[in-house]
C-alpha atoms as a PDB file:
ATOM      1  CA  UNK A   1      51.812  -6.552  82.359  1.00  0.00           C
ATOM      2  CA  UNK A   2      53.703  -3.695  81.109  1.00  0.00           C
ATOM      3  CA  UNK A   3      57.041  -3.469  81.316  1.00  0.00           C
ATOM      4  CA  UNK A   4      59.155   0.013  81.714  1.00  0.00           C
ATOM      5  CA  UNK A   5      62.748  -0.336  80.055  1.00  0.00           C
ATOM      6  CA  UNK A   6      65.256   0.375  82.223  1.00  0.00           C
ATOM      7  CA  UNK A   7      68.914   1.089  81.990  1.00  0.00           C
ATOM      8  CA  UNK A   8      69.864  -2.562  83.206  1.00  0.00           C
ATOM      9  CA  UNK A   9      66.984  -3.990  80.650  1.00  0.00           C
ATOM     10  CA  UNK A  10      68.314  -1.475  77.966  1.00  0.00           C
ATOM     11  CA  UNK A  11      71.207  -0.599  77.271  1.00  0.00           C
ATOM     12  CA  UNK A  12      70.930   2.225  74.541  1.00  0.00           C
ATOM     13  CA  UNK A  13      68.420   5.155  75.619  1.00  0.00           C
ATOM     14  CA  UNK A  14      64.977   5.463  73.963  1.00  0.00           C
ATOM     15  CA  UNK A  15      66.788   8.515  72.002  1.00  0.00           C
ATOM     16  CA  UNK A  16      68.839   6.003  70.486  1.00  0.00           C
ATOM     17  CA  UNK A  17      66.984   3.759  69.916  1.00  0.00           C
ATOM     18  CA  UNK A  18      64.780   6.362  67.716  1.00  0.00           C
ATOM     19  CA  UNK A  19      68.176   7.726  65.750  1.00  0.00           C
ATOM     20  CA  UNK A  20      68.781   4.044  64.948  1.00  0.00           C
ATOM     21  CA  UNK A  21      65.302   3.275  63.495  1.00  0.00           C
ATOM     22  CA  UNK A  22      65.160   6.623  61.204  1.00  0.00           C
ATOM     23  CA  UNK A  23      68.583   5.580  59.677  1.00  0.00           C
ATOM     24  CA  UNK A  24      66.649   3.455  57.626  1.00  0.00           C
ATOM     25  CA  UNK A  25      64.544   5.631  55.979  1.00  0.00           C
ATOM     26  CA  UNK A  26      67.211   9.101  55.913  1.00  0.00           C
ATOM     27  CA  UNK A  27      68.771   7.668  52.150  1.00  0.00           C
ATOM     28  CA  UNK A  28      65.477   8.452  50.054  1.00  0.00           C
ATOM     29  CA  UNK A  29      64.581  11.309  52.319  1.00  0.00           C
ATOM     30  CA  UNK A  30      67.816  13.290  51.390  1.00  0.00           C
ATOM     31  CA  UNK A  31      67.483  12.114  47.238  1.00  0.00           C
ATOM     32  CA  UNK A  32      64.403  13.758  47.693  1.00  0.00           C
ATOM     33  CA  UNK A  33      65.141  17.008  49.401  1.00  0.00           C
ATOM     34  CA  UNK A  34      68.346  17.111  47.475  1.00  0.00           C
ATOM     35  CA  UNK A  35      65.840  16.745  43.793  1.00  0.00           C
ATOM     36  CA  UNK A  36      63.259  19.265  45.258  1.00  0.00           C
ATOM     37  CA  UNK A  37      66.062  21.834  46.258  1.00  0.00           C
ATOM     38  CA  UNK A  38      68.219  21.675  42.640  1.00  0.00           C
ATOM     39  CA  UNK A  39      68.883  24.914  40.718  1.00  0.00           C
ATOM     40  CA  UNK A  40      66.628  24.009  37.748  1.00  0.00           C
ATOM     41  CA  UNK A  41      62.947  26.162  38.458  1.00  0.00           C
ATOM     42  CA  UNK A  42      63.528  26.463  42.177  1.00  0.00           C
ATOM     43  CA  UNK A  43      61.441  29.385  42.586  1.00  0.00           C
ATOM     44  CA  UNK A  44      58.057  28.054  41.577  1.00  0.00           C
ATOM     45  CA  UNK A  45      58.966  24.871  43.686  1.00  0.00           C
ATOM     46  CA  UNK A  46      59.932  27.554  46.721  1.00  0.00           C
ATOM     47  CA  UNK A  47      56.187  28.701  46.211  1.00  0.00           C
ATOM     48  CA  UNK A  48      54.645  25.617  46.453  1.00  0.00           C
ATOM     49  CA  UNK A  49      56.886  24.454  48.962  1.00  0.00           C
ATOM     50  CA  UNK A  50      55.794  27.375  51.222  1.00  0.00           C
ATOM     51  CA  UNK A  51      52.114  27.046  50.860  1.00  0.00           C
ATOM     52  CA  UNK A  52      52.744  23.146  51.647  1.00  0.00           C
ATOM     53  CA  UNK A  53      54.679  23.461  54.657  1.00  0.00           C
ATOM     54  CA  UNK A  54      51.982  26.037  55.767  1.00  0.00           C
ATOM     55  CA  UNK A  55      49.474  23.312  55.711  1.00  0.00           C
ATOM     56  CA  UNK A  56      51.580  21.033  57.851  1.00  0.00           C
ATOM     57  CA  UNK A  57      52.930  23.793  60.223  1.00  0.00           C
ATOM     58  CA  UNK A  58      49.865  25.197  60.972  1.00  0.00           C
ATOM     59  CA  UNK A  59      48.733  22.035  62.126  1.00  0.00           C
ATOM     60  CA  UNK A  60      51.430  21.475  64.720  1.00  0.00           C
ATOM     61  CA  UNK A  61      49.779  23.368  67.276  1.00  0.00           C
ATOM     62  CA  UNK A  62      46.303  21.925  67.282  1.00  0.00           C
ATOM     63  CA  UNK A  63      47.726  18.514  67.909  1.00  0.00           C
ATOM     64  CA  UNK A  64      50.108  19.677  70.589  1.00  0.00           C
ATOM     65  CA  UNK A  65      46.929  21.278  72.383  1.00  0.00           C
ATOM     66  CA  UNK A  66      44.799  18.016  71.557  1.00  0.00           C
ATOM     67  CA  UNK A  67      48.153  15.725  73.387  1.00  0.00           C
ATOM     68  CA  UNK A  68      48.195  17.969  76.355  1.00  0.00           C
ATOM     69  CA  UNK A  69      44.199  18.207  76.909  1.00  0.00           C
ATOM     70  CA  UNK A  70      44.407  14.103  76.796  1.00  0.00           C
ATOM     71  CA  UNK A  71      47.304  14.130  78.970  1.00  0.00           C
ATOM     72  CA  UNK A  72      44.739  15.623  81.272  1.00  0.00           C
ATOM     73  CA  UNK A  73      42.575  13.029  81.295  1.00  0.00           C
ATOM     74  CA  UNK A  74      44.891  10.105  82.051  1.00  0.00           C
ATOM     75  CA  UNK A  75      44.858  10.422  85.608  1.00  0.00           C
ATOM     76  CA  UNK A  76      47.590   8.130  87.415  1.00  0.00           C
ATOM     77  CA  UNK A  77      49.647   7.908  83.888  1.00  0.00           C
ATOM     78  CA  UNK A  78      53.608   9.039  84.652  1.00  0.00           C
ATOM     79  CA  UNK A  79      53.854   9.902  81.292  1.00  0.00           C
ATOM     80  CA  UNK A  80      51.443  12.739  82.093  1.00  0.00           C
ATOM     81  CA  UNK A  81      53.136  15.652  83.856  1.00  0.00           C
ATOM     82  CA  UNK A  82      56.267  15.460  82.229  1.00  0.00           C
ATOM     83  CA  UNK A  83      54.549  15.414  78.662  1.00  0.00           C
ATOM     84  CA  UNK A  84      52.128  18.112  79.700  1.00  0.00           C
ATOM     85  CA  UNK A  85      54.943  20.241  80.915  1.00  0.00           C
ATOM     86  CA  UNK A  86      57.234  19.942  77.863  1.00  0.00           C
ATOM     87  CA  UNK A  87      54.143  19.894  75.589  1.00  0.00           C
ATOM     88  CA  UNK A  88      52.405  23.390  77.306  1.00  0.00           C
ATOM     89  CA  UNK A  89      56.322  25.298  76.847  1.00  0.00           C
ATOM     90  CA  UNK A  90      56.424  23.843  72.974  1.00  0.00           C
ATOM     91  CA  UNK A  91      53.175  25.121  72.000  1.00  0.00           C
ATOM     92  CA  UNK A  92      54.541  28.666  72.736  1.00  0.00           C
ATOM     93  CA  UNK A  93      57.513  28.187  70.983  1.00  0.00           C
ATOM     94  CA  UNK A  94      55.671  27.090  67.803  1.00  0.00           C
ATOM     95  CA  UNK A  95      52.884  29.700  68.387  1.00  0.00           C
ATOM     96  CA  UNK A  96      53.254  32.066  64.412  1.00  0.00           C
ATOM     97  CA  UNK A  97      54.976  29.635  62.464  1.00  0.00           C
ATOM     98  CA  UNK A  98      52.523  29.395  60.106  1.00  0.00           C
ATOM     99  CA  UNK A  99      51.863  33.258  59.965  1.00  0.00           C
ATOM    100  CA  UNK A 100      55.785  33.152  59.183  1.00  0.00           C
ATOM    101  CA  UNK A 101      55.265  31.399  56.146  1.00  0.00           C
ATOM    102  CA  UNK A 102      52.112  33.339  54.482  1.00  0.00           C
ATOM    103  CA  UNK A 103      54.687  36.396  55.062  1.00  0.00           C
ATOM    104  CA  UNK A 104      57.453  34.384  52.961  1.00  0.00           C
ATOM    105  CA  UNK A 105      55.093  33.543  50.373  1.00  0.00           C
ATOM    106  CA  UNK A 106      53.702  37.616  49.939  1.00  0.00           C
ATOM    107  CA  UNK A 107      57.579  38.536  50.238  1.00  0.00           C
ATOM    108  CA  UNK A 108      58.230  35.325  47.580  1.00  0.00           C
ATOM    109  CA  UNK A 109      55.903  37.477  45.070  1.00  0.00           C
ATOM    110  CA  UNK A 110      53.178  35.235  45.614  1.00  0.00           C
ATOM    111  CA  UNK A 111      49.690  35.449  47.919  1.00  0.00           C
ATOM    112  CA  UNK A 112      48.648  34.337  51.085  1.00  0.00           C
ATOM    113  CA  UNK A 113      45.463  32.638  49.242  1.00  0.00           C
ATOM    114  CA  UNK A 114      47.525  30.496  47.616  1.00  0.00           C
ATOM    115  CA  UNK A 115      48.688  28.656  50.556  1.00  0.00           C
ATOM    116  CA  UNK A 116      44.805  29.502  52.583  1.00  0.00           C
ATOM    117  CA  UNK A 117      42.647  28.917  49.764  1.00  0.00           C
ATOM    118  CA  UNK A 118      43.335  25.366  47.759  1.00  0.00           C
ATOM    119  CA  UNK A 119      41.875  21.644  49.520  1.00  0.00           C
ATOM    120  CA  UNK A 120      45.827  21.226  51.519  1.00  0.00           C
ATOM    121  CA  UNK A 121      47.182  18.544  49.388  1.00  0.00           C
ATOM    122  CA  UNK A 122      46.431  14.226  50.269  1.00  0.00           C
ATOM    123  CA  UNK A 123      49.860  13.935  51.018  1.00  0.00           C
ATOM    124  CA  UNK A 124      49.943  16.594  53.916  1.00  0.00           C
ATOM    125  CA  UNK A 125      47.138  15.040  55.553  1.00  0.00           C
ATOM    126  CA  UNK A 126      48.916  11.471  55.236  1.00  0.00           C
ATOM    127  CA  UNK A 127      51.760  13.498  57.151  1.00  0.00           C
ATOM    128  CA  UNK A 128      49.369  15.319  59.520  1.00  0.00           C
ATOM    129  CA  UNK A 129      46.442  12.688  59.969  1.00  0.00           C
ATOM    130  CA  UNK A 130      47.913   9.928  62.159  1.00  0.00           C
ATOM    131  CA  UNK A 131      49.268  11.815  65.162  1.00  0.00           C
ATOM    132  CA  UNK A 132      45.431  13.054  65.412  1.00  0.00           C
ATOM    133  CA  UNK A 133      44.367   9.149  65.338  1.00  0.00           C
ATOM    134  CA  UNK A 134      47.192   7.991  67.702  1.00  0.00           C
ATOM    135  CA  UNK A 135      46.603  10.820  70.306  1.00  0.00           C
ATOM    136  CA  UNK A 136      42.517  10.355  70.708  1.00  0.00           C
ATOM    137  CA  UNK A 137      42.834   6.457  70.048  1.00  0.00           C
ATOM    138  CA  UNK A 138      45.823   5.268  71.821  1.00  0.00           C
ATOM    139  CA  UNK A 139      48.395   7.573  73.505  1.00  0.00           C
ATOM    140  CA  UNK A 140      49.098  11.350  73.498  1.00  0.00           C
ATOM    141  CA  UNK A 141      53.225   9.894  73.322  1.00  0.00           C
ATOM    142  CA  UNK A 142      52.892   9.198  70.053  1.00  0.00           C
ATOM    143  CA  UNK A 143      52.990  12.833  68.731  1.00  0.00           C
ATOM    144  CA  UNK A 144      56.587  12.659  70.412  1.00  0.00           C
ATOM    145  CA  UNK A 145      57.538  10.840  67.327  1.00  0.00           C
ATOM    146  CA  UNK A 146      56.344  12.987  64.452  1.00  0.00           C
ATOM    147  CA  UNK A 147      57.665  16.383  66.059  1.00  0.00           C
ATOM    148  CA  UNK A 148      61.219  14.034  66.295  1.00  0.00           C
ATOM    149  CA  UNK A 149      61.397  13.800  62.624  1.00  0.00           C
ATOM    150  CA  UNK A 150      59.853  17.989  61.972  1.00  0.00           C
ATOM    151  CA  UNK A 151      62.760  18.983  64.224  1.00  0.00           C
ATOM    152  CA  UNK A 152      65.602  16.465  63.256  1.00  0.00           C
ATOM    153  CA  UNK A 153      64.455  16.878  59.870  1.00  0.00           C
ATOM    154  CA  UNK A 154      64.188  20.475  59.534  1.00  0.00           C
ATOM    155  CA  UNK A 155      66.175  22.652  56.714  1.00  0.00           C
ATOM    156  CA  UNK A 156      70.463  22.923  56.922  1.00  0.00           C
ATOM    157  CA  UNK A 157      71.941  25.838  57.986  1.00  0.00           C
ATOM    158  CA  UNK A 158      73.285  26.580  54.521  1.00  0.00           C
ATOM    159  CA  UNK A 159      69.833  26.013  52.819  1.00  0.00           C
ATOM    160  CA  UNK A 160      68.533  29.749  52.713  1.00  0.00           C
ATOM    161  CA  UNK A 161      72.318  31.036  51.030  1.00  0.00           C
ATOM    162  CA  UNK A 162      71.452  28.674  48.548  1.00  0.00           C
ATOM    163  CA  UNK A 163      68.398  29.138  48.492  1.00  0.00           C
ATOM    164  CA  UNK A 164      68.417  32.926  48.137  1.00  0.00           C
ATOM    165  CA  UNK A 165      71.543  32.947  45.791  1.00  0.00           C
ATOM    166  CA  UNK A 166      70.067  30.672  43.466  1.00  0.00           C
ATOM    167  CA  UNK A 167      66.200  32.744  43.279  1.00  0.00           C
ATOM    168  CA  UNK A 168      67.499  36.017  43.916  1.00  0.00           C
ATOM    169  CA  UNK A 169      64.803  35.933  46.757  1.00  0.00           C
ATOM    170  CA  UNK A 170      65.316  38.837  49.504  1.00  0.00           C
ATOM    171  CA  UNK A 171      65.804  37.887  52.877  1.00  0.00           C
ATOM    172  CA  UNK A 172      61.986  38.287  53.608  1.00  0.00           C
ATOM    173  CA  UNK A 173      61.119  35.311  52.046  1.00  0.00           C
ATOM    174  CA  UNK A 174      63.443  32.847  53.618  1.00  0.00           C
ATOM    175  CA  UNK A 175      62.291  33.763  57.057  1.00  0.00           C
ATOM    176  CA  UNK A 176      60.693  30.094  57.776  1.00  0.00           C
ATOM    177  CA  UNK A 177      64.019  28.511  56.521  1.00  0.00           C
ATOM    178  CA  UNK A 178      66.336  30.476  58.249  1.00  0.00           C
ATOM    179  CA  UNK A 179      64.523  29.984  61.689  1.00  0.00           C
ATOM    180  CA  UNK A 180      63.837  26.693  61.461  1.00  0.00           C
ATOM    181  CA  UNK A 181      67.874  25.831  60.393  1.00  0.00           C
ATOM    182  CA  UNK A 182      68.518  27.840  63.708  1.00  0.00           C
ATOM    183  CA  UNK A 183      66.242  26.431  65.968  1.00  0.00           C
ATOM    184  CA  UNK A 184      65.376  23.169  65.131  1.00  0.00           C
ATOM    185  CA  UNK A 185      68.071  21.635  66.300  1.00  0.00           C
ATOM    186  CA  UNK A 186      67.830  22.734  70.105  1.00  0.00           C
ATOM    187  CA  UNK A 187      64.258  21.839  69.953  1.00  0.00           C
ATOM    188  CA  UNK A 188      65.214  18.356  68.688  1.00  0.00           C
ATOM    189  CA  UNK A 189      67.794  18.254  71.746  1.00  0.00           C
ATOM    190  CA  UNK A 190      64.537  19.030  74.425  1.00  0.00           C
ATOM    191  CA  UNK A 191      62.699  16.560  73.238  1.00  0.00           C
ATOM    192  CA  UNK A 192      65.260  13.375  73.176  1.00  0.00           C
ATOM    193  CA  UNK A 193      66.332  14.124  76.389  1.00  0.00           C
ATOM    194  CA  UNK A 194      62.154  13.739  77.452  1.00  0.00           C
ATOM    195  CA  UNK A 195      62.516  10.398  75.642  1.00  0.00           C
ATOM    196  CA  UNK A 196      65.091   9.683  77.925  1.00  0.00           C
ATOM    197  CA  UNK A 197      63.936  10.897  80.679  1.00  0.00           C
ATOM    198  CA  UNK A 198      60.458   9.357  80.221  1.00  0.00           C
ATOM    199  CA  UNK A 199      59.235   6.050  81.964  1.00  0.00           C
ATOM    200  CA  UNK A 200      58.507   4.372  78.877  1.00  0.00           C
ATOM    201  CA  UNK A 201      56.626   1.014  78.431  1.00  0.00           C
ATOM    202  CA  UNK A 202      58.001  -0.956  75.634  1.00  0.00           C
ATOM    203  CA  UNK A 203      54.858  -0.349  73.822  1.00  0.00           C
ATOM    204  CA  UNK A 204      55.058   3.336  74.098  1.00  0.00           C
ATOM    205  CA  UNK A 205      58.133   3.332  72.983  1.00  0.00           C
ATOM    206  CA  UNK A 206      56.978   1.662  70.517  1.00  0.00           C
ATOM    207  CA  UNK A 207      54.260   3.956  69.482  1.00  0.00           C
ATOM    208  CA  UNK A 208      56.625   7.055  69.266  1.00  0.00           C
ATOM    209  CA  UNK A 209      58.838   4.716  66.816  1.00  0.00           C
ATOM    210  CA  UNK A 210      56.081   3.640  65.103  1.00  0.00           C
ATOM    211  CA  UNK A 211      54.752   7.529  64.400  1.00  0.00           C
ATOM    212  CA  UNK A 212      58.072   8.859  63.277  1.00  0.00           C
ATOM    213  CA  UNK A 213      58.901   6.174  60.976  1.00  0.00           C
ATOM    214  CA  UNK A 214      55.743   6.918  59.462  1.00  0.00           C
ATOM    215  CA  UNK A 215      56.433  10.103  59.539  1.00  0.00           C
ATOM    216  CA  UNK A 216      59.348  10.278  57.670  1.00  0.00           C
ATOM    217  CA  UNK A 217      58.013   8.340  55.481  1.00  0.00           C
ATOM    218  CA  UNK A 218      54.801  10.461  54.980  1.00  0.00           C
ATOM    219  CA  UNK A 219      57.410  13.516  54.664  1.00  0.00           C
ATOM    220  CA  UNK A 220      59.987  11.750  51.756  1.00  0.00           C
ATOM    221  CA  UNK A 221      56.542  11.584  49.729  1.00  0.00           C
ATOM    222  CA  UNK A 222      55.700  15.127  50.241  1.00  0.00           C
ATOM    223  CA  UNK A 223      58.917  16.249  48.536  1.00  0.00           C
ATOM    224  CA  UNK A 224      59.053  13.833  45.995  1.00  0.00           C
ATOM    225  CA  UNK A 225      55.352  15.369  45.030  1.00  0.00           C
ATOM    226  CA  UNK A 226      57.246  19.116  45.363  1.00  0.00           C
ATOM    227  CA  UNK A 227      59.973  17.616  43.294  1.00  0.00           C
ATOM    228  CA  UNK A 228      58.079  16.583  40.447  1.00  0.00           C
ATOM    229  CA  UNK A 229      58.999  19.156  37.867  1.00  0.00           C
ATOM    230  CA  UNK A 230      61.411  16.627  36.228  1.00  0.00           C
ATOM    231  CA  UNK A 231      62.002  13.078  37.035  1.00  0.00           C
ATOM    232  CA  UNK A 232      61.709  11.893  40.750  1.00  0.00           C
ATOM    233  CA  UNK A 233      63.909   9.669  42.520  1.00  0.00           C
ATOM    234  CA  UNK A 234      63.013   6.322  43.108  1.00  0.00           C
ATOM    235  CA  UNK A 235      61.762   5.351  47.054  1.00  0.00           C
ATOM    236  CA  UNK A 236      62.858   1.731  47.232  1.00  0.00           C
ATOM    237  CA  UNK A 237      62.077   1.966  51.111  1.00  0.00           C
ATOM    238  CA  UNK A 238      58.785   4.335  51.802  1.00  0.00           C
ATOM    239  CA  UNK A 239      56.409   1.721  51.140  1.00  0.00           C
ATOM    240  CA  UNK A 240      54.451   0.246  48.469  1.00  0.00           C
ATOM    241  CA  UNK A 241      52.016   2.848  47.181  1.00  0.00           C
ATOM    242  CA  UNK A 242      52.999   5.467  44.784  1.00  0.00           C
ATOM    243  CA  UNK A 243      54.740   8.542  45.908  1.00  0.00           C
ATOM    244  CA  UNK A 244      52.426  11.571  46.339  1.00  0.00           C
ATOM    245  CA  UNK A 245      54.855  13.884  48.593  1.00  0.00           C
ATOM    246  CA  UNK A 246      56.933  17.063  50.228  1.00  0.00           C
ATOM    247  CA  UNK A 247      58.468  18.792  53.196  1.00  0.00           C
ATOM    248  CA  UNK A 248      61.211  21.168  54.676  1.00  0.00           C
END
């Protein structure tokens, strides 16, 4: 029988519980956004950082729209309405993102084909690829934990200064990285409290951990791939197969 965690059979909240488990994995994720964001050759890494982020991002919503039409067919399920709800207002939210960042790459002196035209990169589909198994094979809940680590994750409010100062970029092209550093955070806010607010089985819970722990991992890789233009940091914690990664 399943068994819901409570606040007398749990102490921490699920939100916590999540926060606790990424800790793990945050030291190589920051070596390698702090590698792929150094001075040396920044803009060509900008470039390709733009047309890989548009092959994540413009998956994000087709698989909230695949979550919420299999939240539809779960009839009885509590998780349901409340994920359906929170799901249906997030898809409008992220509706353009990924038309904001073919317009950074034209303003970025580079084309829209760039990003549109090339096979999107192994690594982005080892990001993207999962969520699409968990949510048809086991439990639309589990995309809850990838968007936890693209929103907690996202770029730092200082990142487009830098970012600009060191390319001499205009403003134009850092529109993705400026929103994102401004938003991000209140979206990451919405969706722990649903966490919390969610009647979770201790196997859902665990498939939200489970999918963000993957996908951090999946998302150190992509920027250690993006960061490749001189030596890459070691991962001593992502896993045992070679780095191939990127992200924010």
């Amino acid at each position: 029988m399943s068994i819901t965690w409570t606040s007398a059979a749990a102490p921490r909240r699920a939100s916590t519980r999540l926060r606790t488990k990424l800790l793990l994995l945050e030291p190589e994720f920051r070596d390698s956004t702090t590698h792929m964001w150094r001075p040396e050759g920044l803009l060509p890494r900008y470039r390709s950082y733009l047309c890989t982020m548009h092959a994540v991002i413009r998956a994000s919503v087709p698989l909230m729209e695949l979550a919420l039409r299999r939240t539809a067919v779960r009839p009885g399920d509590p998780l349901s309405e409340p994920l359906a709800a929170y799901l249906a207002e997030h898809i409008q939210e992220e509706a353009g993102h990924d038309t904001w960042l073919l317009e950074d790459l034209l303003a970025a002196g580079a084309a829209p084909e760039d990003a549109l035209g090339p096979v999107p990169p192994p690594d982005v589909a080892t990001l993207v690829g999962p969520p699409y198994y968990w949510i048809e094979h086991h439990h639309p809940v589990a995309l809850l934990g990838y968007i936890a680590v693209l929103e907690g994750y996202a770029p730092a409010p200082g990142l487009t200064d830098r970012v600009g100062r060191l390319t001499g970029l205009p403003a134009a092209a850092l529109r993705t990285v400026r929103e994102h550093a401004a938003l991000d955070t209140h979206h990451l806010d919405e969706l722990y409290a649903l966490l919390d607010r969610l009647p979770l089985t201790r196997d859902q819970e665990a498939a939200v951990a489970v999918s963000a722990l993957h996908s951090l991992d999946a998302l150190t890789r992509l920027f250690v791939r993006l960061g490749r233009s001189a030596p890459a940091p070691s991962l001593r914690g992502a896993g045992p197969t070679p780095p191939t990664g990127v992200t924010r």
